[in-house]
Protein backbone atom coordinates (compact mmCIF):
# COMPACT_ATOMS: atom_id res chain seq x y z
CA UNK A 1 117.11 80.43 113.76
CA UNK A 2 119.46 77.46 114.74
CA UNK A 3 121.82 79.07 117.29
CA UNK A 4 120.00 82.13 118.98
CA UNK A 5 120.30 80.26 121.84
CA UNK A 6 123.08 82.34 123.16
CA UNK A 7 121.04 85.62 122.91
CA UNK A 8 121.62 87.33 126.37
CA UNK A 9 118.97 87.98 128.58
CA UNK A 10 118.98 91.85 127.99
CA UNK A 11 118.54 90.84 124.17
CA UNK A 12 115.21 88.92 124.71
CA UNK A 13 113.77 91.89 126.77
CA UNK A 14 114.86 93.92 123.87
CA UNK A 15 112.70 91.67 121.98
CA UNK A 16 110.07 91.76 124.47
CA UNK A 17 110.08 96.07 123.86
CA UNK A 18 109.78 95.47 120.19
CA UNK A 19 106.60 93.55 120.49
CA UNK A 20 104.35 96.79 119.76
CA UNK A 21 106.73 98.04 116.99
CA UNK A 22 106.59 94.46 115.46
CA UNK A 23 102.94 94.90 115.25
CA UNK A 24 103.22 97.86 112.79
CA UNK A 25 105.51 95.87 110.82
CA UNK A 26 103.59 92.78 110.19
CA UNK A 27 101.36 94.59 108.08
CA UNK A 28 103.87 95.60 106.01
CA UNK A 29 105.69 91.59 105.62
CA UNK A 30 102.12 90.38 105.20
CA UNK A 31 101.80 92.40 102.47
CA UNK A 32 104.98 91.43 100.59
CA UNK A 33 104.09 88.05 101.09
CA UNK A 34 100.88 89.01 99.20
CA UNK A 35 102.69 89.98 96.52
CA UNK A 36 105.13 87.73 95.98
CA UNK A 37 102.37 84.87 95.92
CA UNK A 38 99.83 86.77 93.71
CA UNK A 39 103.24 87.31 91.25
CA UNK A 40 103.53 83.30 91.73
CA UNK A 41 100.50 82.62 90.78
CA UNK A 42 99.92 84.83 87.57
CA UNK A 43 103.44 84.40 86.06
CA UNK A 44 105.72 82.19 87.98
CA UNK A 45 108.34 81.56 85.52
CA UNK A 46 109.09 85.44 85.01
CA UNK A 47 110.47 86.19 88.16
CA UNK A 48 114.25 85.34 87.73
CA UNK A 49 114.55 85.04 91.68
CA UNK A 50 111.62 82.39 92.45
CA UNK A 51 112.80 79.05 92.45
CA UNK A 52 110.14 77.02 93.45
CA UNK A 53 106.58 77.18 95.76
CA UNK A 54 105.69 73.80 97.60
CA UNK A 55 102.48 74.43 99.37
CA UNK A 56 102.84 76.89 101.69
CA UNK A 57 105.82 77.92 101.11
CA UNK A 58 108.04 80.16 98.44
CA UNK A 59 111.70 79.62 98.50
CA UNK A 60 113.63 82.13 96.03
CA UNK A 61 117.37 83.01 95.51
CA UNK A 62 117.50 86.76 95.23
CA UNK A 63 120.74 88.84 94.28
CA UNK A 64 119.33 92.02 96.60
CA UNK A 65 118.54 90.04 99.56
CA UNK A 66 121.73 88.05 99.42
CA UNK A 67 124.06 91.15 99.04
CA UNK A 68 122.32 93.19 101.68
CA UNK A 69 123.12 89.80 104.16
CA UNK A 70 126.55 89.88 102.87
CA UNK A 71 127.39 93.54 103.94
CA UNK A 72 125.77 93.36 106.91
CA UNK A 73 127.49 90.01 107.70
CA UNK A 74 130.35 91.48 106.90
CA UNK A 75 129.98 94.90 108.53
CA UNK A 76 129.02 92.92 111.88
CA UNK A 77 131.07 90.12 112.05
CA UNK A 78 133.77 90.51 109.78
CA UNK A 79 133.01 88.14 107.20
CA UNK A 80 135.90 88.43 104.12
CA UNK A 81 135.19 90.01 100.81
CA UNK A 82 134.51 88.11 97.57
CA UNK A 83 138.15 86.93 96.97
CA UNK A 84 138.11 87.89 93.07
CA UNK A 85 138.26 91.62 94.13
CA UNK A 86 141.07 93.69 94.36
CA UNK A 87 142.32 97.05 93.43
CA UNK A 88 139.43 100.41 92.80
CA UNK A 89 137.06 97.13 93.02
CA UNK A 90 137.66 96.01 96.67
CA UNK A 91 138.37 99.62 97.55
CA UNK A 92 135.02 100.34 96.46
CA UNK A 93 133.55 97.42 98.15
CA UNK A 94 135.37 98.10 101.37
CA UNK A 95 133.27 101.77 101.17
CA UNK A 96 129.83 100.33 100.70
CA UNK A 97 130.62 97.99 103.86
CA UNK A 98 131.80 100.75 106.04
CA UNK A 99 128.60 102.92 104.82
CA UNK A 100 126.35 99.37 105.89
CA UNK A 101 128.68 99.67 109.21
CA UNK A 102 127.35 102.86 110.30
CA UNK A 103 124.23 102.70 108.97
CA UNK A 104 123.54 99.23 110.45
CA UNK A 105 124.98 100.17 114.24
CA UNK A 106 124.09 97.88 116.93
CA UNK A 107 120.62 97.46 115.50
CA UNK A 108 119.52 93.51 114.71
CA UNK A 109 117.98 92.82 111.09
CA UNK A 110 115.34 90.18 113.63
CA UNK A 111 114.35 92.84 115.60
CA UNK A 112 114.81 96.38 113.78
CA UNK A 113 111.82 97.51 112.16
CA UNK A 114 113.56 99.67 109.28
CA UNK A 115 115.87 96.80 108.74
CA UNK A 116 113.23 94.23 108.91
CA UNK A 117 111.11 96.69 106.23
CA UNK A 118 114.40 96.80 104.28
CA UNK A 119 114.71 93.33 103.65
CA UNK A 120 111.31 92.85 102.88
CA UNK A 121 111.17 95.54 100.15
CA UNK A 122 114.55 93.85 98.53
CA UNK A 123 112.96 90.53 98.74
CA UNK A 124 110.23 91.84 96.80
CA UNK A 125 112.29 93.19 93.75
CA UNK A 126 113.85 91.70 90.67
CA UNK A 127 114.52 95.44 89.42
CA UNK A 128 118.03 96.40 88.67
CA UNK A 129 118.22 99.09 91.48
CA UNK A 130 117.48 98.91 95.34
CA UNK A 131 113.88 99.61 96.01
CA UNK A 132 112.69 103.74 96.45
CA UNK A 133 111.96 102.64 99.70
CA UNK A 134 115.31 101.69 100.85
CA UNK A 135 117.10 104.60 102.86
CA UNK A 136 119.81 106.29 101.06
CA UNK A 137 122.79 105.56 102.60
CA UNK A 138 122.49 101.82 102.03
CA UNK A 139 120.89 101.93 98.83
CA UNK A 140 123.81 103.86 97.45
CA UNK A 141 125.66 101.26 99.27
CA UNK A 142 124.11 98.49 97.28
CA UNK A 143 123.85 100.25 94.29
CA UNK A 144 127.46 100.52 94.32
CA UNK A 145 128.34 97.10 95.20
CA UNK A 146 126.01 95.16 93.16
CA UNK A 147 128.18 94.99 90.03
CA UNK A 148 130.86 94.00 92.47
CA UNK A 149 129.17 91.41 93.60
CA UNK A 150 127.72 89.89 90.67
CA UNK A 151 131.01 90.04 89.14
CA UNK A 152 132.97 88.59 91.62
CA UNK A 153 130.43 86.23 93.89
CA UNK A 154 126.53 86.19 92.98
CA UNK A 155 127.00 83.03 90.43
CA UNK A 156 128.89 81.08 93.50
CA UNK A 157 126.34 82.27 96.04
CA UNK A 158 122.78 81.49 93.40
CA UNK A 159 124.57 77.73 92.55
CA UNK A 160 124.84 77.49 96.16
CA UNK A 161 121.07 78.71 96.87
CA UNK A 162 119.78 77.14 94.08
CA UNK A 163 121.19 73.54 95.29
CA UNK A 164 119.98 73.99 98.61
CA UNK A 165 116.53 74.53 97.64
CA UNK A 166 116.75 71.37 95.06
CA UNK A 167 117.48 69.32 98.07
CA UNK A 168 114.64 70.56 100.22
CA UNK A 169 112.07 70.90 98.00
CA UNK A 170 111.27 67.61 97.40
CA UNK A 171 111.41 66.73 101.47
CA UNK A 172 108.61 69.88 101.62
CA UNK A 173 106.26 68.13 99.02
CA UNK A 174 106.54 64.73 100.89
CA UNK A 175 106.05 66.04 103.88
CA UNK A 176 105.80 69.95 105.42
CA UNK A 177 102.27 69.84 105.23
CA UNK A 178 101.96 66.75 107.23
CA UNK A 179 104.72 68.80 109.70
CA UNK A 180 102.67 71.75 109.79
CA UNK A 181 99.29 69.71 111.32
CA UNK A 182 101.82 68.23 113.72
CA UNK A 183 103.13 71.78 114.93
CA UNK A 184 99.74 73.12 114.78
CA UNK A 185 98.62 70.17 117.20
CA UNK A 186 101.35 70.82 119.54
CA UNK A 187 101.34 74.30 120.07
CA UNK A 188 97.54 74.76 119.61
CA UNK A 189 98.16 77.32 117.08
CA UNK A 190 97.76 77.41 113.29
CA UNK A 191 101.04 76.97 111.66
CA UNK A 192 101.77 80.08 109.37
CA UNK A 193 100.44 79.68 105.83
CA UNK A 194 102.41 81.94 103.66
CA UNK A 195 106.15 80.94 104.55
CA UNK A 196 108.47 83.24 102.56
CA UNK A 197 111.67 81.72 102.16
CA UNK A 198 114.80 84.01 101.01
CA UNK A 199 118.16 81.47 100.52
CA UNK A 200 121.44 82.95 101.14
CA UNK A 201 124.77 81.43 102.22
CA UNK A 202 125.10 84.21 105.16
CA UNK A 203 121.93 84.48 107.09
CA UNK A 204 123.22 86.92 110.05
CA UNK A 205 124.94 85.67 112.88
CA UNK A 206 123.56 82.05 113.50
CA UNK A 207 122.56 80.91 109.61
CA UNK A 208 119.05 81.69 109.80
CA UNK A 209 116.45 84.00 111.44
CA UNK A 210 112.20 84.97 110.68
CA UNK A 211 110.37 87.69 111.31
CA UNK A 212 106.82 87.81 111.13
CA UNK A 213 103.79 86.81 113.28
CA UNK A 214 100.67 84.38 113.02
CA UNK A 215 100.03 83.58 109.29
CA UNK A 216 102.84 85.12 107.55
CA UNK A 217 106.22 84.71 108.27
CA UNK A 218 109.77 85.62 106.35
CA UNK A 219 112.45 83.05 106.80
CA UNK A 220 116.41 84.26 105.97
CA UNK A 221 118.28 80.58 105.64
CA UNK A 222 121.89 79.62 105.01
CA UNK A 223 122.31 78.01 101.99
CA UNK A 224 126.09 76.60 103.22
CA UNK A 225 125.61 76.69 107.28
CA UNK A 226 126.52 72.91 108.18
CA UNK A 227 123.47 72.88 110.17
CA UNK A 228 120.64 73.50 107.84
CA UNK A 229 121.84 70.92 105.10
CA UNK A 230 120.72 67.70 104.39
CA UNK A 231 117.85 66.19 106.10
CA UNK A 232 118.35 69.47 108.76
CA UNK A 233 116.46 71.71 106.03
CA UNK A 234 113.82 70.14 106.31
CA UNK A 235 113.74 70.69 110.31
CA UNK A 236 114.59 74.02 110.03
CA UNK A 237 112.06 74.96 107.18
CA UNK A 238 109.58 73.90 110.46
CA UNK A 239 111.61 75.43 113.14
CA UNK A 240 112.32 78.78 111.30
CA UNK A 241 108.47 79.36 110.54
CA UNK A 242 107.30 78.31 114.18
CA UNK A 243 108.73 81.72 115.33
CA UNK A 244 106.00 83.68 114.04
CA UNK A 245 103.86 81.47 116.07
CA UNK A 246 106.21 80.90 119.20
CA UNK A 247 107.39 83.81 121.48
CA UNK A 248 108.99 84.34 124.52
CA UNK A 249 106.61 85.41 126.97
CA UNK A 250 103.33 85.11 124.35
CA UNK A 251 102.08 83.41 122.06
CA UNK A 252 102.07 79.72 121.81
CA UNK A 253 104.92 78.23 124.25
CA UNK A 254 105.29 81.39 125.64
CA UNK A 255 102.00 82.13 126.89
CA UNK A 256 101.89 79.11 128.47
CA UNK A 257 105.24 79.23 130.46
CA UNK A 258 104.35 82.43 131.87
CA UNK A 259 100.47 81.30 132.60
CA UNK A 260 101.99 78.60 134.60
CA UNK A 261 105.01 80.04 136.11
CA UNK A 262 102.97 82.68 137.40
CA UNK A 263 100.84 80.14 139.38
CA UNK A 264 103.90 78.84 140.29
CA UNK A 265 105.82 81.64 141.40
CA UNK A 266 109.14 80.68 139.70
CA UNK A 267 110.47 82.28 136.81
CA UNK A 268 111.58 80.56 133.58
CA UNK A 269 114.78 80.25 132.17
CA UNK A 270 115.47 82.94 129.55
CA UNK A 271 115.97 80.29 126.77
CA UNK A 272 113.75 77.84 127.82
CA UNK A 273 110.85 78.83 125.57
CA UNK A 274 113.58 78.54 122.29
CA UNK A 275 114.50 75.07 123.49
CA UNK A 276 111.67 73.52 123.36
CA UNK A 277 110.67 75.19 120.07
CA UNK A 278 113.66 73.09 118.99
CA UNK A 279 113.19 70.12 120.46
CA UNK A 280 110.23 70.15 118.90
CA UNK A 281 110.65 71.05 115.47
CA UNK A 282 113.71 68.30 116.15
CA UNK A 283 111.61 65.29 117.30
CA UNK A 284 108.83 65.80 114.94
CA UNK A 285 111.08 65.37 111.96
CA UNK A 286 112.65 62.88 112.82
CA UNK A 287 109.18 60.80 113.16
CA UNK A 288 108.41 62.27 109.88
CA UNK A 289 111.93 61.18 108.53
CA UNK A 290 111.31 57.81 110.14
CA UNK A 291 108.33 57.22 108.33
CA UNK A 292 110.12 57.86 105.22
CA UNK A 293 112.76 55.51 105.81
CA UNK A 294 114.93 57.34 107.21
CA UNK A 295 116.50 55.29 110.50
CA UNK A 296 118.73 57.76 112.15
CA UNK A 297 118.15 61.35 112.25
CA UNK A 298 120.00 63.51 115.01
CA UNK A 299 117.74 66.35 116.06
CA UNK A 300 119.17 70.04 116.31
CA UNK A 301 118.51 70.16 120.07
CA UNK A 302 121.12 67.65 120.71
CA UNK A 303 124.07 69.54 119.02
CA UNK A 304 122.29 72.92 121.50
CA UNK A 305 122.35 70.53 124.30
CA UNK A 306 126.05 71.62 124.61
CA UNK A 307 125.56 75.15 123.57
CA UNK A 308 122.85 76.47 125.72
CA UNK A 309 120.03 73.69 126.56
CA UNK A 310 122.48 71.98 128.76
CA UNK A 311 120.01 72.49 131.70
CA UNK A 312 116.78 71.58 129.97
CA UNK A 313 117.92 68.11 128.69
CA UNK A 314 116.51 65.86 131.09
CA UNK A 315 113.03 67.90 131.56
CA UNK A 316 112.51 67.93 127.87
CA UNK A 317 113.47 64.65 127.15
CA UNK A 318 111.22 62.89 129.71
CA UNK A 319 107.94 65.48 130.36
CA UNK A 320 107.91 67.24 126.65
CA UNK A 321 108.63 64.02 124.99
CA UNK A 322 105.54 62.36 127.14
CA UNK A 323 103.81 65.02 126.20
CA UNK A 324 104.40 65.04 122.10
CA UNK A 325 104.21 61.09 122.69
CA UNK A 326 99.87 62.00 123.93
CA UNK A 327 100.93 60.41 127.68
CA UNK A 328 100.26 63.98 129.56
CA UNK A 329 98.69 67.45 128.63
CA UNK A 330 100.61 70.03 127.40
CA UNK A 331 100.20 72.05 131.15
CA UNK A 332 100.90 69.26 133.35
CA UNK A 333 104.37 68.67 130.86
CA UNK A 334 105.63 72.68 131.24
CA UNK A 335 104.53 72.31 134.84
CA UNK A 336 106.96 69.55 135.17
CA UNK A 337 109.44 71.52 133.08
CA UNK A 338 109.68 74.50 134.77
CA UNK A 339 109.34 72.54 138.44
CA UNK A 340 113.46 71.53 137.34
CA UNK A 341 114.48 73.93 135.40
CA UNK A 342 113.78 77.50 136.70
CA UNK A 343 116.58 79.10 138.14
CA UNK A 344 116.67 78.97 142.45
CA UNK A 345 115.72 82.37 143.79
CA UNK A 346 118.76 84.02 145.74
């Protein structure tokens, strides 16, 4: 996710409760991932939502996923309607998002286990109806707006999609398996092997977000989000992935920071672990780009560095980039880190 950056403190720790729920889910992702890549495999030109598998990863354009994003980005946030719908049609519209309103609450589609089950099951589908598994409320909710929505904004929303993933795939085949050994070098940790990639112009509130842990992981990407176009998709086709791998207080990064700070006796910055998952994911595409020919690339981190990483600039630039550049251990670099960035004790 590009922007998460801004998730409060009490929102980590939320994410930091879900950890044991998450486990029970897994299961359930890794087992639509399954699916979708045994499907892939056996008949990949009959699924009308698979648009193209590069390695590791499956990138696809599906009508349920994108209309359960819409309504909830709508419900949340306030996103408009499809402008081509007026009258019994945007009355019944407006109905299916209030029903996606209530049923959707303060809960986060990252974090949420019925909602992160939900999204799975619709990624899995090509049927004409929502999934038996759905709950009812918001499957009458999407069975009601679907014809809406194709009418009125699915074409728009699948050319968009459809382009997106034309532009990235070739950048994947060049080079995300190269990208993955690099991660996987970095962080000491395999880089997840079945990527599941669902394309949609609203992605919840920052244009992208996975869920998922160790090998499998289910990326939700913008397909019109400024910051995950171009050259950027390729970045954040690595930085979405490195989430199942990268945690907060676990996991690669994580683990480490709170190894260390523990020894220490400071206490890291809330954020710090997401920053350097993106100045990561950031510096090793551009050496990747680089190598392609590509002279000037402008990292992610840099537009965060005024949104959030403020603080961590000048630690990651000069002990994380020795580090990635093989001049000091991974340790002695988050030593280093957290020695200028953890907050002063009061």
């Amino acid at each position: 996710m590009r922007r998460p950056a801004f998730r409060p403190p009490a929102a980590v720790r939320a994410a930091l409760r879900t950890a044991v729920r998450t486990a029970l889910v897994v299961p359930l992702i890794a087992a639509s991932l399954t699916l979708h890549t045994q499907a892939g495999r056996s008949k990949p030109r009959t699924d009308p939502n698979l648009v193209a598998e590069v390695g590791r990863y499956r990138l696809q354009s599906n009508p349920w996923v994108n209309l359960h994003q819409r309504l909830m980005h709508e419900a949340r946030f306030g996103t408009p309607p499809p402008g081509t719908l007026s009258g019994e049609g945007r009355s019944a519209w407006s109905q299916a998002v209030d029903a996606y309103r209530t049923f959707l609450g303060k809960r986060s589609p990252i974090f949420d286990d019925e909602l992160i089950q939900m999204n799975a099951a619709l990624s899995a589908t090509s049927a004409t109806a929502p999934p038996a598994s759905i709950p009812e409320a918001p499957a009458a909710a999407l069975a009601t707006a679907m014809p809406l929505y194709r009418s009125a904004q699915w074409k728009e929303d699948d050319r968009a999609n459809r382009f997106w993933i034309a532009v990235a795939q070739p950048m994947l085949a060049s080079a995300a398996e190269e990208l993955a050994g690099a991660h996987a070098k970095v962080y000491g940790t395999p880089f997840p092997t079945r990527i599941l990639v669902d394309v949609s112009p609203l992605a919840w509130e920052f244009g992208g977000y996975t869920v998922g842990e160790g090998e499998s992981a289910h990326v939700v990407i913008s397909s019109t989000d400024p910051g995950y176009q171009g050259f950027a998709a390729l970045e954040m086709l690595m930085h979405e992935p490195s989430h199942a791998i990268v945690a907060p207080a676990s996991g690669a990064i994580g683990a480490d920071l709170a190894r260390i700070a523990r020894e220490m006796g400071v206490k890291p910055a809330w954020n710090l672990w997401h920053a350097i998952l993106f100045y990561t994911s950031g510096e090793l595409t551009r050496r990747a780009l680089a190598e392609r020919g590509v002279s000037e690339y402008r990292p992610s981190v840099i537009g965060m560095y005024e949104r959030g990483f403020r603080d961590f600039r000048q630690a990651l630039e000069t002990h994380w980039q020795a580090y990635l550049d093989g001049k000091v251990a991974r340790d002695e670099a988050i030593r280093q880190i957290l020695a200028e960035t953890a907050p002063v004790k009061k």
